[in-house]
Protein backbone atom coordinates (compact mmCIF):
# COMPACT_ATOMS: atom_id res chain seq x y z
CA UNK A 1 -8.82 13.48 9.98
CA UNK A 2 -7.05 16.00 7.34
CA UNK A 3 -3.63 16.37 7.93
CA UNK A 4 -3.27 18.89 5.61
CA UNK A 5 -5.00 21.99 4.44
CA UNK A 6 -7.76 20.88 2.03
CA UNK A 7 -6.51 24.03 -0.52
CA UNK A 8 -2.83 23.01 0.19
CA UNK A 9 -3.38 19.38 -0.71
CA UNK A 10 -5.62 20.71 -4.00
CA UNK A 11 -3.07 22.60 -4.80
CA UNK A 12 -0.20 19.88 -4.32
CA UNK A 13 -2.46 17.56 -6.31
CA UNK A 14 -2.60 20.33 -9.32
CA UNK A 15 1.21 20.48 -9.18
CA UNK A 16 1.93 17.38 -9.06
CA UNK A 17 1.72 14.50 -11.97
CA UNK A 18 -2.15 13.52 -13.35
CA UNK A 19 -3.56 10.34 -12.97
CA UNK A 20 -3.38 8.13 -15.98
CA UNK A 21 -6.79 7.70 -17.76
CA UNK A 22 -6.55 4.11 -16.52
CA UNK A 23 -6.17 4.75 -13.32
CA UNK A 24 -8.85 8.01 -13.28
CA UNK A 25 -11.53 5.32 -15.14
CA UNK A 26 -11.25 3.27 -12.31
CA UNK A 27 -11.15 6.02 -9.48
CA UNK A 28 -14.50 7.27 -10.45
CA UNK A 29 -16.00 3.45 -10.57
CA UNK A 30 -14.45 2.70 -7.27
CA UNK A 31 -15.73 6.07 -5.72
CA UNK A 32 -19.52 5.28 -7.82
CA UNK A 33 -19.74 1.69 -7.85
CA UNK A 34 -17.74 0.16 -4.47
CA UNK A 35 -18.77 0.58 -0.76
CA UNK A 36 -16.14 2.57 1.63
CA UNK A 37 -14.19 4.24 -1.57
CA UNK A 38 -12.06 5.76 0.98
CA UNK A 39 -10.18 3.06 1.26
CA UNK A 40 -8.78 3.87 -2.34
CA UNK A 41 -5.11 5.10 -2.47
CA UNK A 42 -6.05 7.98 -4.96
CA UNK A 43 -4.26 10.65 -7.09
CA UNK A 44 -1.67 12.06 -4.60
CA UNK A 45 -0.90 8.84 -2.78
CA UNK A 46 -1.10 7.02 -5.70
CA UNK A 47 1.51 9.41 -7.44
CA UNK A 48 4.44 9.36 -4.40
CA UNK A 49 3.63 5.10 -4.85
CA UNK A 50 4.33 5.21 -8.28
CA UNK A 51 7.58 7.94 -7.81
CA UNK A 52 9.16 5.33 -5.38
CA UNK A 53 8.78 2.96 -7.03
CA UNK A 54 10.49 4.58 -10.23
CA UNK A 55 13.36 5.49 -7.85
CA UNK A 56 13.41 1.59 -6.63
CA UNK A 57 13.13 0.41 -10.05
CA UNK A 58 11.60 -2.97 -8.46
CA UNK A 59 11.96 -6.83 -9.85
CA UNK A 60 9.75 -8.14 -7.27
CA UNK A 61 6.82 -6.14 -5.51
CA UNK A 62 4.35 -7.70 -2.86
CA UNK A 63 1.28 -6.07 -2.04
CA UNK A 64 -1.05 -6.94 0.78
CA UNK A 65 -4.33 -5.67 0.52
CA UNK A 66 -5.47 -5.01 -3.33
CA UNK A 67 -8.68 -3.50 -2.58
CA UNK A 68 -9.84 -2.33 -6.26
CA UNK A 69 -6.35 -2.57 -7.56
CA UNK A 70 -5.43 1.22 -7.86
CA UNK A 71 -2.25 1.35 -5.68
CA UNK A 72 -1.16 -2.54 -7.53
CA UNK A 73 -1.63 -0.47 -11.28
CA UNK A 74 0.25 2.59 -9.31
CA UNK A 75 3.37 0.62 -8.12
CA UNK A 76 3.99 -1.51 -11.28
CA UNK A 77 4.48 1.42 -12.83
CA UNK A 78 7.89 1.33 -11.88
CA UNK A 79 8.77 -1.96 -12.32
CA UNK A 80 11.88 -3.38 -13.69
CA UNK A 81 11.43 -4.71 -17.52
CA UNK A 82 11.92 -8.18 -15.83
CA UNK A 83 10.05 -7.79 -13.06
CA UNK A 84 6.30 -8.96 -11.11
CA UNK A 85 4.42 -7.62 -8.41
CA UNK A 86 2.40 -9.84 -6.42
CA UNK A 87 -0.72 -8.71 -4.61
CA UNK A 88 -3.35 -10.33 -2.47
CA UNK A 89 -7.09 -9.60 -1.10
CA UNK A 90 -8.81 -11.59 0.65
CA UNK A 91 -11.73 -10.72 -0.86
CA UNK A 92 -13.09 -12.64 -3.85
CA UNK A 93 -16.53 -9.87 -4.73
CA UNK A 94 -13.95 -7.43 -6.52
CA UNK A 95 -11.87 -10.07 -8.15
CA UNK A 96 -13.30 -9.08 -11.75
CA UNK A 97 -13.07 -5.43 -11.38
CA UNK A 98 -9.38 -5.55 -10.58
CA UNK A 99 -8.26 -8.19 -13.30
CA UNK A 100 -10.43 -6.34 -16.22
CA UNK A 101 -8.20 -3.15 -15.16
CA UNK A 102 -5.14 -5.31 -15.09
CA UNK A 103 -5.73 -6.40 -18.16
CA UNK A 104 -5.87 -3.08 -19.93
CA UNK A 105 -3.05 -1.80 -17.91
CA UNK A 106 0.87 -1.84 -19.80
CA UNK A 107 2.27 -3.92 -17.10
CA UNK A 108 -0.92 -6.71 -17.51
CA UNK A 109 1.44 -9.58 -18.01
CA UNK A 110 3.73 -8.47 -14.80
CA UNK A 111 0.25 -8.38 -12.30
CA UNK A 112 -0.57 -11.60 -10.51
CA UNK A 113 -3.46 -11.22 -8.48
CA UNK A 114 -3.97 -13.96 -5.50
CA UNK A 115 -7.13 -14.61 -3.83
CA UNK A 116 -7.18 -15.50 -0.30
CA UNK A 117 -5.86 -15.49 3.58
CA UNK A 118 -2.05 -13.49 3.03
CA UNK A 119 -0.44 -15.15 5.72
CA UNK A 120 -0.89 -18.24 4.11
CA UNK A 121 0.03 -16.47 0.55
CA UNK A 122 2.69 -15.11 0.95
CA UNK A 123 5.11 -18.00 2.16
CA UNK A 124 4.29 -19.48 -0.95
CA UNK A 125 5.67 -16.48 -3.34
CA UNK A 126 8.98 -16.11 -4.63
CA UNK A 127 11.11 -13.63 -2.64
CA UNK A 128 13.07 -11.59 -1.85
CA UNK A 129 10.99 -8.46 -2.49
CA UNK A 130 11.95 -4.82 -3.19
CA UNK A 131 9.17 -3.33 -2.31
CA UNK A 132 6.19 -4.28 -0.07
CA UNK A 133 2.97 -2.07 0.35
CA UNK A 134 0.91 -3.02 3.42
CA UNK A 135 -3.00 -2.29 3.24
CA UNK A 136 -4.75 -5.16 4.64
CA UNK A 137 -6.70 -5.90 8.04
CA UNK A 138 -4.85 -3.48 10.32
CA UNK A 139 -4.62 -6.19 13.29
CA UNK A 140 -2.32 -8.44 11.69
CA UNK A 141 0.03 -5.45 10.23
CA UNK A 142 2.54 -7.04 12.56
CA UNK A 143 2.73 -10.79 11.10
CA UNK A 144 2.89 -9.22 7.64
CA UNK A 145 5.72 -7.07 8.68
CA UNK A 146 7.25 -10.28 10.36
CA UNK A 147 6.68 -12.62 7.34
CA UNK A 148 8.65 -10.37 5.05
CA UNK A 149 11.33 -8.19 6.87
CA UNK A 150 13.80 -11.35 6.42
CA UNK A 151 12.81 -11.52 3.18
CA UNK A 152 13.94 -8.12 1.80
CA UNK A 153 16.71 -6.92 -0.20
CA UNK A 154 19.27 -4.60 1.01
CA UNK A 155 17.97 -1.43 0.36
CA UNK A 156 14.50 -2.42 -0.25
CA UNK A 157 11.44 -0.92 0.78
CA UNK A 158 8.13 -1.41 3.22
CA UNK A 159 5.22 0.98 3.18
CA UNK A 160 2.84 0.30 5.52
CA UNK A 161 -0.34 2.68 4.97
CA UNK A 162 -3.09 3.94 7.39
CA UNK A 163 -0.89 4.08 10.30
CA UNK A 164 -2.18 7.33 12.06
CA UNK A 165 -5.85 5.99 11.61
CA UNK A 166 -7.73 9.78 11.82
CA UNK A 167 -5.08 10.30 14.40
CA UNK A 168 -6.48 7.94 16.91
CA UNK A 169 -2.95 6.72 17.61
CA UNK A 170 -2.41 9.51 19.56
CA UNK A 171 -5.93 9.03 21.74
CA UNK A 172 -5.28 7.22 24.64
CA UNK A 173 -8.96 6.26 24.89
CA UNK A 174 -9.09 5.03 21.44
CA UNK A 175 -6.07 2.72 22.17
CA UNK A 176 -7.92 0.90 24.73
CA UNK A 177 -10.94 0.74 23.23
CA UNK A 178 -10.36 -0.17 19.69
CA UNK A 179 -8.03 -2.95 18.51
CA UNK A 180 -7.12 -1.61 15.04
CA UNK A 181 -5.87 1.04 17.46
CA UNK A 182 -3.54 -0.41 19.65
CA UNK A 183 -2.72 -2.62 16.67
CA UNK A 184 -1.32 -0.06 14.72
CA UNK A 185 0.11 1.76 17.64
CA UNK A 186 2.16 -1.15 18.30
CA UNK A 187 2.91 -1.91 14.96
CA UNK A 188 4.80 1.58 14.88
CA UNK A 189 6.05 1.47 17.72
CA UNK A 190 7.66 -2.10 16.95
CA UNK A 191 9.10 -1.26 13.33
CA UNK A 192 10.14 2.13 14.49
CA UNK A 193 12.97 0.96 16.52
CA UNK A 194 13.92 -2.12 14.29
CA UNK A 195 17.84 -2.17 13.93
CA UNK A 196 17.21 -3.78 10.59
CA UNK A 197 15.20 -0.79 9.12
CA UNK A 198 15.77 3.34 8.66
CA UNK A 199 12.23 4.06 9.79
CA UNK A 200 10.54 7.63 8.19
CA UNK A 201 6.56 8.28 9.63
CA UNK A 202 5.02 10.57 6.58
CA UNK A 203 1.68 12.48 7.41
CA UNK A 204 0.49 11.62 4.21
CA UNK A 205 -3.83 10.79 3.85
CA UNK A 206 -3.85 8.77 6.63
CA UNK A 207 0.09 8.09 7.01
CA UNK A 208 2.10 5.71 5.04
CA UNK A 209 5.08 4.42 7.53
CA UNK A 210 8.45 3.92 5.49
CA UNK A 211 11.15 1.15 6.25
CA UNK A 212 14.23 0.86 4.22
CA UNK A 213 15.86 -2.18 4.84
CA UNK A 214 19.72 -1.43 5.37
């Protein structure tokens, strides 16, 4: 579903800052060379990641869910001088792709990419985090928000994307029918009235759900 008027959002993308050449080399590989190249956080999203994470100015960034590595290369671009982000994928096929990018990026020695099951990842990793971007299997949304909520600094940030999924959160057939459905359904629903976090839904591509931990 399009949230938002297909000239509007051109528009918004003209006015707002251009990819990097980096990150526009490896847009147009994952849209030519990689199955479901939706799944890519692109220019616009990939812009508002990058400005919050400027405003966070970040020492220690988890992602879960790497995909080709766009939204990683996006969010360490506002990491402290000192600082790491962390990001994990499950899977291994586009492991080369997204360390050859790395590599070439400014921030190369900061990236750490991890290979494998995140629940059993992310324990592992040094904490607490100051920002967390959650774009993994949409059924276990929860645990991942579980795992790290404690975990946070004050202040810190979780951004959990694809939570209006076309707008089937708001189909009650779709919620009984489809588990990355309910899933995410219940995952706002949960995180949304968390004491611990200021919660802030943005109709963004598919939504990107906001948590500041207080």
């Amino acid at each position: 579903m399009e949230f938002i008027n297909e000239a509007i959002q051109a528009y918004a993308n003209r006015m707002s800052e251009p990819e990097t050449e980096l990150l526009a080399a490896l847009n147009r590989e994952t849209h030519t060379r990689v199955m479901q190249p939706r799944m890519l956080s692109g220019h616009f999203q990939g812009r508002l990641l990058s400005m919050l994470s400027h405003m966070l100015r970040p020492r220690r960034i988890l992602e879960i869910g790497t995909y080709t590595g766009y939204s990683a290369l996006c969010l360490a671009e506002g990491l402290a001088e000192d600082g790491e982000l962390h990001t994990i994928d499950i899977n291994a096929e586009q492991e080369k792709r997204i360390r050859s990018y790395f590599a070439r990026s400014t921030k190369a020695a900061a990236l750490h990419l991890h290979i494998g099951n995140a629940l059993d990842i992310i324990p592992g990793l040094p904490s607490p985090f100051d920002l967390v971007f959650i774009d993994a299997d949409k059924s276990n949304y929860l645990n991942y928000f579980n795992l790290v909520a404690e975990h946070m600094v004050p202040g810190g940030l979780i951004i959990a994307d694809n939570v209006l999924w076309s707008g089937k959160v708001l189909d009650e057939k779709e919620l009984t029918r489809d588990k990355d459905t309910a899933a995410l359904h219940a995952f706002n629903e949960r995180v949304s009235a968390d004491a611990r976090f200021q919660p802030l839904l943005l109709p963004v591509r598919d939504g990107l759900m906001l948590l500041r931990r207080k």
